[in-house]
N, C-alpha and C. Protein backbone atom coordinates (compact mmCIF):
# COMPACT_ATOMS: atom_id res chain seq x y z
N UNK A 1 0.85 -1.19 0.00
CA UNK A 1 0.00 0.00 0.00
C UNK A 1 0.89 1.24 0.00
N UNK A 2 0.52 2.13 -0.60
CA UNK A 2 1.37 3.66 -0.75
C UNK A 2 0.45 4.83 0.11
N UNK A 3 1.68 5.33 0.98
CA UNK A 3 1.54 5.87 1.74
C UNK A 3 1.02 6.99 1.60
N UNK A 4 0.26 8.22 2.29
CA UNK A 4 -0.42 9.34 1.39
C UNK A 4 0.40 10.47 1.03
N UNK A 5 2.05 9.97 1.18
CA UNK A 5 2.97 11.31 0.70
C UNK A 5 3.10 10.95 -0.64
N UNK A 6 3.27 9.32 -1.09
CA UNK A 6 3.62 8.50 -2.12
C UNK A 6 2.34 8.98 -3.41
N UNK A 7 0.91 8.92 -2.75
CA UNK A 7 0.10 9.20 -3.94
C UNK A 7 0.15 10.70 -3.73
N UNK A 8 0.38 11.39 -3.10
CA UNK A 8 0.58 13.18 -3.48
C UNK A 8 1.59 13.39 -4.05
N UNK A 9 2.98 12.65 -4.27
CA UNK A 9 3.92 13.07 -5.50
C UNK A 9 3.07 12.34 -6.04
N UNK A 10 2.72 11.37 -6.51
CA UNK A 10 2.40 10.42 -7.59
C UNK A 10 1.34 11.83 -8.63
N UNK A 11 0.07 12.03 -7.92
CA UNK A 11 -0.77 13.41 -8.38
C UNK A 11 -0.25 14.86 -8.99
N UNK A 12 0.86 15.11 -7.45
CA UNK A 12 2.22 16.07 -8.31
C UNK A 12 2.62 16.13 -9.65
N UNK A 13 3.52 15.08 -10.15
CA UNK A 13 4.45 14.49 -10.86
C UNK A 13 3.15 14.59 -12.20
N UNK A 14 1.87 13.93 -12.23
CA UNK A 14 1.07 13.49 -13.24
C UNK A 14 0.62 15.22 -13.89
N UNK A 15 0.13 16.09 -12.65
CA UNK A 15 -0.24 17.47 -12.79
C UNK A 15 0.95 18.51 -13.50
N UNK A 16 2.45 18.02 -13.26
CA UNK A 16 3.57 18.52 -13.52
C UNK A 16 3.77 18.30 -15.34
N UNK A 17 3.73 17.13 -15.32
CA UNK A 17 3.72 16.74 -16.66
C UNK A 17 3.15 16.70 -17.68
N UNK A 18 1.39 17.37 -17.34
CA UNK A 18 0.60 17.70 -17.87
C UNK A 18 0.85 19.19 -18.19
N UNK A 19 1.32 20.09 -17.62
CA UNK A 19 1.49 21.24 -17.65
C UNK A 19 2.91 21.51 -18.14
N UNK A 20 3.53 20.91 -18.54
CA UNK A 20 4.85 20.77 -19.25
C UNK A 20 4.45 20.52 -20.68
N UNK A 21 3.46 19.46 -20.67
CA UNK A 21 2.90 19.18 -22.49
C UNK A 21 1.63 20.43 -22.94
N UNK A 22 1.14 20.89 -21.97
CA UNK A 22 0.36 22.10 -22.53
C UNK A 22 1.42 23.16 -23.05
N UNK A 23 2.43 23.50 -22.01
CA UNK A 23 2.77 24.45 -22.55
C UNK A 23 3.79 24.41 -24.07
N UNK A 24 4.47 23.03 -24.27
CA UNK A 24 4.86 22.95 -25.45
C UNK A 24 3.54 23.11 -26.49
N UNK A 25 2.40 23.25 -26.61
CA UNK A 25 1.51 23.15 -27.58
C UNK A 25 1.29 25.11 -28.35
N UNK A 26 2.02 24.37 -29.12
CA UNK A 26 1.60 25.99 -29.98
C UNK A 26 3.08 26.93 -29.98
N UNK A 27 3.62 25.99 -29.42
CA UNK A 27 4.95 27.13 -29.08
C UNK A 27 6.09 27.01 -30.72
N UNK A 28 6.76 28.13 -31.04
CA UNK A 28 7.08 27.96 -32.19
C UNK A 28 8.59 28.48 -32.08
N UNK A 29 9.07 29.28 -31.20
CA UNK A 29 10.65 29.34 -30.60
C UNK A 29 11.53 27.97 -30.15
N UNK A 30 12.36 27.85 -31.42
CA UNK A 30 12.90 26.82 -31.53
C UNK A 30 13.83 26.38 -30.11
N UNK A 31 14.25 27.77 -29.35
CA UNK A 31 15.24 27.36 -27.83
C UNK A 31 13.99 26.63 -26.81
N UNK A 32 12.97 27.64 -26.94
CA UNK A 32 11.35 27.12 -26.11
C UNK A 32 11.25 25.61 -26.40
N UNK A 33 10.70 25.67 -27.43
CA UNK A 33 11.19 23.74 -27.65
C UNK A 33 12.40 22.99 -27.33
N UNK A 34 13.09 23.29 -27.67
CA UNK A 34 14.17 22.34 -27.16
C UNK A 34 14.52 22.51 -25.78
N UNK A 35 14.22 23.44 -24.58
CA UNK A 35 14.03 23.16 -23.83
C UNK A 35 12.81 22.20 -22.99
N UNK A 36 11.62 22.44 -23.25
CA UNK A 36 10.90 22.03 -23.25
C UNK A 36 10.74 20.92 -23.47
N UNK A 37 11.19 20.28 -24.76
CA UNK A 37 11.43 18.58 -25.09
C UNK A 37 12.25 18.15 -23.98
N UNK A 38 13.44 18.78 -23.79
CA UNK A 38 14.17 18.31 -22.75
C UNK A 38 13.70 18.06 -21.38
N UNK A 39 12.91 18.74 -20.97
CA UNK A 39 12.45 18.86 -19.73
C UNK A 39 11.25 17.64 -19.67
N UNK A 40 10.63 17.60 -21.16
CA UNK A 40 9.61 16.26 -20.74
C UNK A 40 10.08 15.07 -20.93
N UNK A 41 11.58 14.89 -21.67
CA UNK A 41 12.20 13.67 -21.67
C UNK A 41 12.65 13.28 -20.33
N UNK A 42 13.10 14.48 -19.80
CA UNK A 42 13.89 14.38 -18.20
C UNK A 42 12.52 13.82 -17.43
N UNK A 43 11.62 14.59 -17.42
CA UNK A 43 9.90 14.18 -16.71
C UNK A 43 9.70 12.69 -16.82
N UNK A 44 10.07 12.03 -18.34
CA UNK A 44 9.13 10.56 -18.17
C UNK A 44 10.05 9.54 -17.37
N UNK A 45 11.79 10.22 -17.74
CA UNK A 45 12.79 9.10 -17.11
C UNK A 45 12.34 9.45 -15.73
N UNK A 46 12.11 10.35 -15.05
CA UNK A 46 12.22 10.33 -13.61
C UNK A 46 10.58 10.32 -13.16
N UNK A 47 9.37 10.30 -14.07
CA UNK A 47 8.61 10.31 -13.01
C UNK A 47 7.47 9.14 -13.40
N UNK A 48 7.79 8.20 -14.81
CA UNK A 48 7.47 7.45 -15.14
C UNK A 48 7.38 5.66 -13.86
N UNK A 49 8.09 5.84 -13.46
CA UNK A 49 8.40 5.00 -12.52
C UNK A 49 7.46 5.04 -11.52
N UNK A 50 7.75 6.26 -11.02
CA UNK A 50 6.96 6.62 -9.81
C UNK A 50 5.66 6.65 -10.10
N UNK A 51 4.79 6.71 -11.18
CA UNK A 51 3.45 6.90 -11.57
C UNK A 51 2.78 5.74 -11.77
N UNK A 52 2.77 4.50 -10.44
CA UNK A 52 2.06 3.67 -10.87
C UNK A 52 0.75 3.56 -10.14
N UNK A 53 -0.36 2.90 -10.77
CA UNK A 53 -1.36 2.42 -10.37
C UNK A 53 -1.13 1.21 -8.97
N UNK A 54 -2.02 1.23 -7.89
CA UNK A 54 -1.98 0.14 -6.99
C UNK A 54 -1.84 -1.22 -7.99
N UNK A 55 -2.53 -1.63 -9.03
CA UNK A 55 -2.93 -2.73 -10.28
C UNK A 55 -1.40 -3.01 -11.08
N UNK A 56 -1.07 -2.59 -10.78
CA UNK A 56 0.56 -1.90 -11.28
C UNK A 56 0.83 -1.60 -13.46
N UNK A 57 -0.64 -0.83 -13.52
CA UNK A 57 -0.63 -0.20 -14.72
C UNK A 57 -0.18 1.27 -14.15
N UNK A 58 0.01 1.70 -15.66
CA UNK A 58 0.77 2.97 -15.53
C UNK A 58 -0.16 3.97 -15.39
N UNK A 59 -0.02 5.18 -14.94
CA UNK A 59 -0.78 6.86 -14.89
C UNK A 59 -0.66 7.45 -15.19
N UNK A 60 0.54 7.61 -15.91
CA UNK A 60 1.42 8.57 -16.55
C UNK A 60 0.80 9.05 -17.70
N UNK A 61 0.41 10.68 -17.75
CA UNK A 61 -0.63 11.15 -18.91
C UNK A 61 0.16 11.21 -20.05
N UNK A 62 0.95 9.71 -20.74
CA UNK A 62 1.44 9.23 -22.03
C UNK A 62 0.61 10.19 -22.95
N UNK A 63 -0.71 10.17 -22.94
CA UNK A 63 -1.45 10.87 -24.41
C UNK A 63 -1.38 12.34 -24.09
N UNK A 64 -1.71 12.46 -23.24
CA UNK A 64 -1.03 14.26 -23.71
C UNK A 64 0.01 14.94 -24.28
N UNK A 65 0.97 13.85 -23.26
CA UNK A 65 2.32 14.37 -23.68
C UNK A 65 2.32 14.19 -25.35
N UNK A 66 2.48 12.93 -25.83
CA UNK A 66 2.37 12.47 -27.16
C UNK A 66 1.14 13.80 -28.05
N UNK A 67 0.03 13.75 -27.36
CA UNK A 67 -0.87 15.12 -28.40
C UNK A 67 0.11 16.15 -28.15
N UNK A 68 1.08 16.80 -27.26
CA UNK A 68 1.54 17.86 -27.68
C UNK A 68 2.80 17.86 -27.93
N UNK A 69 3.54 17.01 -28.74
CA UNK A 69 4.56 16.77 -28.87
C UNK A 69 4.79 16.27 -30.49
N UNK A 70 3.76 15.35 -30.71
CA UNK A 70 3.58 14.74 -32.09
C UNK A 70 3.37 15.71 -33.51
N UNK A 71 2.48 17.05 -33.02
CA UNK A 71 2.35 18.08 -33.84
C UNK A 71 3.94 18.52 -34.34
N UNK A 72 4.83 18.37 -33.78
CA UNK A 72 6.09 18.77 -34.46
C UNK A 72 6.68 17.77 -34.88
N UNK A 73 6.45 16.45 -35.45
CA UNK A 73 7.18 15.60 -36.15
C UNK A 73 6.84 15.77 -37.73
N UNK A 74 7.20 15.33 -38.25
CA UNK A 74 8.75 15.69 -38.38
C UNK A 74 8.97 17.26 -38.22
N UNK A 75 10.26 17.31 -37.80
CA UNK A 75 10.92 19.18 -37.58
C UNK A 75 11.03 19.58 -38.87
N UNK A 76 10.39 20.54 -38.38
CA UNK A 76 10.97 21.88 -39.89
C UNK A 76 11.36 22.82 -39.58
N UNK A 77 12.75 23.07 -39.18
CA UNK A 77 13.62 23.74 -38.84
C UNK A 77 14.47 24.33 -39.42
N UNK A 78 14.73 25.01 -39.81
CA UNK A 78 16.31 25.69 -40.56
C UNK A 78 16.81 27.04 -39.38
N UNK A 79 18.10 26.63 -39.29
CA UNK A 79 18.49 27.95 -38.22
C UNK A 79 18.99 29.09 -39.19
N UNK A 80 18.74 29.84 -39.11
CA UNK A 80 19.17 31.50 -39.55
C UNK A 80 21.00 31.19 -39.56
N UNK A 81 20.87 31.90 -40.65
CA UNK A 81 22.59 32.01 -40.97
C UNK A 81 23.45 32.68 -39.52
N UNK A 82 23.10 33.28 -39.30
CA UNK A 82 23.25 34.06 -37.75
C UNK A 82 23.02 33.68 -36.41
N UNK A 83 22.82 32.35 -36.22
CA UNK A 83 22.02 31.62 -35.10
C UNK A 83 22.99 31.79 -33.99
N UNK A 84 23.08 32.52 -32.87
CA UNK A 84 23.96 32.94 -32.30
C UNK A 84 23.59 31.49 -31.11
N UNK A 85 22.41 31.01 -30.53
CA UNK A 85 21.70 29.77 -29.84
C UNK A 85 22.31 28.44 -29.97
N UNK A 86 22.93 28.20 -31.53
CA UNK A 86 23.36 26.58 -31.53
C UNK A 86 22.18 25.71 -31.28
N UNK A 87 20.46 26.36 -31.73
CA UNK A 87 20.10 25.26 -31.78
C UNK A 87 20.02 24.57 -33.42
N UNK A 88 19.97 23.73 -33.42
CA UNK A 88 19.79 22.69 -34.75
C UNK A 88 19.05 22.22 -35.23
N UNK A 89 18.85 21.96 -36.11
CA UNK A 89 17.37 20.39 -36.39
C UNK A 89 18.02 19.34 -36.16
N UNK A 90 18.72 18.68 -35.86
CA UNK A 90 19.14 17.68 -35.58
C UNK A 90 18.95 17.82 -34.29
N UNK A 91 19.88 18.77 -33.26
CA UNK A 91 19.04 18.74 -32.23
C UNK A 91 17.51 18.91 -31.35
N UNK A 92 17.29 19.56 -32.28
CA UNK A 92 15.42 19.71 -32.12
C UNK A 92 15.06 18.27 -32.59
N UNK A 93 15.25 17.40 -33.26
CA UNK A 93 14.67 16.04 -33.85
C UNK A 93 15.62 15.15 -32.68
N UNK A 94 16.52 14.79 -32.41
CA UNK A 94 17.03 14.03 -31.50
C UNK A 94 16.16 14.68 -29.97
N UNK A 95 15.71 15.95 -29.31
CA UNK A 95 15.06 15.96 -28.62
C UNK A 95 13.67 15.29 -28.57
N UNK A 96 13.30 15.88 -29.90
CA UNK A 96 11.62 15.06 -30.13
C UNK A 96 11.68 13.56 -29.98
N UNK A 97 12.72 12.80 -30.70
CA UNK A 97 12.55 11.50 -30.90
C UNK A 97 12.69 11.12 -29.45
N UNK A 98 13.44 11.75 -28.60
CA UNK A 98 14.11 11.28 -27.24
C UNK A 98 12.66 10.68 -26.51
N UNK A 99 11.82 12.12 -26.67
CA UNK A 99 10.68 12.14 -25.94
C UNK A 99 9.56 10.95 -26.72
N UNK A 100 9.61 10.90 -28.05
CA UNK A 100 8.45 9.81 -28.85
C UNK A 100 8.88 8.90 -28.80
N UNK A 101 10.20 8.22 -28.56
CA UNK A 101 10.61 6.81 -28.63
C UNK A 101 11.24 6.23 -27.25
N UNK A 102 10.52 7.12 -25.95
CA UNK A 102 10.71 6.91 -24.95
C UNK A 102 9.90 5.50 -24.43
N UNK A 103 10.90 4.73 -23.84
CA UNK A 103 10.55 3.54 -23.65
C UNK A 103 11.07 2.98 -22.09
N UNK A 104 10.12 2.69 -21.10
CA UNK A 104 10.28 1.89 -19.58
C UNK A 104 10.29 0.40 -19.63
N UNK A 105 11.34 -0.42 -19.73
CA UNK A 105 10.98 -1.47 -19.69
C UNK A 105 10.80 -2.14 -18.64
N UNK A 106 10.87 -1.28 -17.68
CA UNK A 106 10.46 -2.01 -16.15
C UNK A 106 8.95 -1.23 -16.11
N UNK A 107 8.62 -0.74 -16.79
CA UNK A 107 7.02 -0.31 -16.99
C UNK A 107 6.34 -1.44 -17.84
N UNK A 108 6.74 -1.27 -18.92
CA UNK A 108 6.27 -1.82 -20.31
C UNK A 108 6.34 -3.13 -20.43
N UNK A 109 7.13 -3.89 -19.55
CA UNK A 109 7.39 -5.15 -20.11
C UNK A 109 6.71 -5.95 -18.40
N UNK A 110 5.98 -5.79 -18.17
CA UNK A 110 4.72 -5.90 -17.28
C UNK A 110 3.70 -6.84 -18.00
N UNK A 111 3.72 -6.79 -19.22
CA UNK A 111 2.68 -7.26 -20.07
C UNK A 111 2.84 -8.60 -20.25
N UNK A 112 1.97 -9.61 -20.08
CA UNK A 112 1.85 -11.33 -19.64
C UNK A 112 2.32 -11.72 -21.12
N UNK A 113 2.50 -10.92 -22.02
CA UNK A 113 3.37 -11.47 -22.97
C UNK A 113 4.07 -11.34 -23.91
N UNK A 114 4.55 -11.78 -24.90
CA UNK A 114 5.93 -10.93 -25.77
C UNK A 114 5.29 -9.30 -27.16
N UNK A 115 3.91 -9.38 -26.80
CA UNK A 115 3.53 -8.14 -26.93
C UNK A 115 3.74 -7.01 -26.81
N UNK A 116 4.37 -5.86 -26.82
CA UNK A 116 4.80 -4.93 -26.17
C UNK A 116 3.94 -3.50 -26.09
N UNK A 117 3.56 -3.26 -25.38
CA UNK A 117 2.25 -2.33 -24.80
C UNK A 117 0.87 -2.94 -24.86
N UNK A 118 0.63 -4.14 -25.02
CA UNK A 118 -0.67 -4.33 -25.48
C UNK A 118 -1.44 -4.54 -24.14
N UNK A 119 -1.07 -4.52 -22.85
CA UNK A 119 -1.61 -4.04 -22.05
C UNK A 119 -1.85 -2.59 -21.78
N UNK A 120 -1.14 -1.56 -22.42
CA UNK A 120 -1.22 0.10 -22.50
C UNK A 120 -0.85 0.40 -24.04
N UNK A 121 -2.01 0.15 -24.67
CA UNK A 121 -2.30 1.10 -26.24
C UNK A 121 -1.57 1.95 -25.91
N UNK A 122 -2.04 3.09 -25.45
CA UNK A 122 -1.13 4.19 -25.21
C UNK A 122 0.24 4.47 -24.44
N UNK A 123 1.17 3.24 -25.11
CA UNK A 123 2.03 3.31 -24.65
C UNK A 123 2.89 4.71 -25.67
N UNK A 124 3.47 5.03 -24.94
CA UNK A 124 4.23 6.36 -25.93
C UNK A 124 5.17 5.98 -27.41
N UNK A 125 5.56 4.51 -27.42
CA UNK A 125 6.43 3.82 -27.84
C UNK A 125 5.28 3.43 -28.88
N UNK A 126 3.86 2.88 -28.70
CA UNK A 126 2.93 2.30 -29.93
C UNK A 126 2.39 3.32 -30.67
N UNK A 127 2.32 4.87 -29.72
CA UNK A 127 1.71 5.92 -30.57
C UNK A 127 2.54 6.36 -31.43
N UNK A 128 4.12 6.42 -31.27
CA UNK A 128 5.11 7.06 -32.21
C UNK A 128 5.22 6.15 -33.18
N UNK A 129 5.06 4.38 -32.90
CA UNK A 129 4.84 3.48 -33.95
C UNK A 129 3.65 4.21 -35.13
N UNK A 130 2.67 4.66 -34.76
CA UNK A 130 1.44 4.87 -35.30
C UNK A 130 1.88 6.14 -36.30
N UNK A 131 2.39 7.29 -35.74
CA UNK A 131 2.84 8.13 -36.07
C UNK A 131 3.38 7.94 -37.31
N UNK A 132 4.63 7.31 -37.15
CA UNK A 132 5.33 7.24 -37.83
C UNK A 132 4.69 6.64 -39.44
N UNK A 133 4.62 5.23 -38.91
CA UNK A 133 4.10 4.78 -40.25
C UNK A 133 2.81 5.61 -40.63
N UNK A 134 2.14 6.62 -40.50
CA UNK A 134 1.66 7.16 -40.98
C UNK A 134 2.02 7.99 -42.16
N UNK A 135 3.09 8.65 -41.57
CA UNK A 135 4.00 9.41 -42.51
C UNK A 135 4.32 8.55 -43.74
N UNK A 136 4.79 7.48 -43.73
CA UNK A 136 5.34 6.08 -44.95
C UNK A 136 4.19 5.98 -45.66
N UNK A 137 3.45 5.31 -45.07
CA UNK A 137 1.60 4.78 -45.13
C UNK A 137 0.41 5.79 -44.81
N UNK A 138 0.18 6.69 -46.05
CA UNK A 138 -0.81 7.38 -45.21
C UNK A 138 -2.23 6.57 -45.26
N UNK A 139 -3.12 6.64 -43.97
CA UNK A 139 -4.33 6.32 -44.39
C UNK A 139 -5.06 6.33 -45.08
N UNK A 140 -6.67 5.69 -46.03
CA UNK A 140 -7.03 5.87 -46.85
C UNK A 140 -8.49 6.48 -46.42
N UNK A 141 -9.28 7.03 -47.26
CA UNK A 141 -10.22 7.55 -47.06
C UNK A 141 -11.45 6.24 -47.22
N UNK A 142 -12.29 6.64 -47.15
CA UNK A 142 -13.79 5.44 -47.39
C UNK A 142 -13.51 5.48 -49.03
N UNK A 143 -13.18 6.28 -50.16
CA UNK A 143 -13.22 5.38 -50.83
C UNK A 143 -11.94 4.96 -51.76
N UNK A 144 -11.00 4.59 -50.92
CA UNK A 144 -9.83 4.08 -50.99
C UNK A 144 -8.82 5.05 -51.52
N UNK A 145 -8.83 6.28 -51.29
CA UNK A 145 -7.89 7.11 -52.20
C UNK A 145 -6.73 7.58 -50.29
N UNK A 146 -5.96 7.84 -50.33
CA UNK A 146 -5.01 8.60 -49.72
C UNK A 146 -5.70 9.57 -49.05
N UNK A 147 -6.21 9.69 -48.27
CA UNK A 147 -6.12 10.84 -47.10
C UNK A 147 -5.36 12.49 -47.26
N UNK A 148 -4.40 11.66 -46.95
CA UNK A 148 -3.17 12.51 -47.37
C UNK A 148 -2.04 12.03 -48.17
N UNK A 149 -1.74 12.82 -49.36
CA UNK A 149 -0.89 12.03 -50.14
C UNK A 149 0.59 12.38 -49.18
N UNK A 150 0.89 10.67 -49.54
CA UNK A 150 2.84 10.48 -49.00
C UNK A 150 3.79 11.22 -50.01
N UNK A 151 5.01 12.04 -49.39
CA UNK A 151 5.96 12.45 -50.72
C UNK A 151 6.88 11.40 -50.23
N UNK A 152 8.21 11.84 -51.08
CA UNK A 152 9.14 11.42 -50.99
C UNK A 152 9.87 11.92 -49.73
N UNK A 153 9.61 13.21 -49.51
CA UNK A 153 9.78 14.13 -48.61
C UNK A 153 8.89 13.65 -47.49
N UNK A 154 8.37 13.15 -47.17
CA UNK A 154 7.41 12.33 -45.97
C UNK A 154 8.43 11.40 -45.75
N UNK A 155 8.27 10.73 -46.60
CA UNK A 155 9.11 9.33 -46.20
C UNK A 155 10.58 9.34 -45.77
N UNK A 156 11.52 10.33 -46.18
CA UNK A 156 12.51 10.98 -45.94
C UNK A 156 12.45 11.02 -44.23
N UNK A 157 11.82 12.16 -44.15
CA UNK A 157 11.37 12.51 -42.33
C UNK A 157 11.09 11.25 -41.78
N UNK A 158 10.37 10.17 -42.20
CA UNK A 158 9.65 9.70 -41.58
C UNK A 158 11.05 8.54 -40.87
């Protein structure tokens, strides 16, 4: 049983991280982001753990973070000839990926079998799966045409 300091970080930590993925939403200052990515990659390693259910499923608001994080995949970045910051697209995309291909395997691998999240769909690791091949594979509409057409330039990013 967890003690009532244990579920008040646990509530903390969930409220913290929620308010870390709001505020990346909409933000378009490339240092803002890359701090920000950083700070929610740092968030899932350290508070992912701590966010469990008594059932020992996870709490961790995985889909938020992922809704406000996923809007910037792939980066479209170019730094100004003048970028006095050093930030990059490479580093802006190695932040993003840090955070979308974030994976607990002392969380995740909980699951009764060689499945991986299929006890938590929303594992952060099956949504960036989803993501991704989206970009490769776009969905089709009802009457079988592309959704959105794939470029070459999709698949590139992707």
């Amino acid at each position: 049983a967890k003690s009532d300091q244990q579920v008040q970080l646990q509530k903390e930590w969930t409220v913290f991280a929620t308010f870390c993925a709001n505020c990346l939403i909409g933000e378009s200052d490339p240092r803002c982001l890359m701090q920000l990515l950083e700070l929610l990659f740092n968030v899932q390693q350290t508070a992912s753990l701590s966010i469990l259910r008594d059932d020992g499923t996870q709490s961790f608001p995985t889909l938020s973070i992922f809704d406000a994080v996923a809007p910037y995949y792939p980066i479209q970045f170019t730094p100004p000839p003048n970028d006095i910051h050093g930030i990059t697209r490479e580093g802006l995309q190695k932040a993003l990926l840090d955070v979308l291909c974030y994976y607990d395997p002392s969380v995740n691998d909980t699951a009764k079998d060689d499945h991986v999240g299929e006890n938590n769909p929303e594992d952060m690791l099956n949504l960036s799966a989803i993501l991704f091949l989206e970009r490769l594979i776009p969905p089709t509409s009802e009457d079988g045409s592309p959704s959105m057409p794939s470029t070459v330039a999709d698949k590139q990013d992707a």
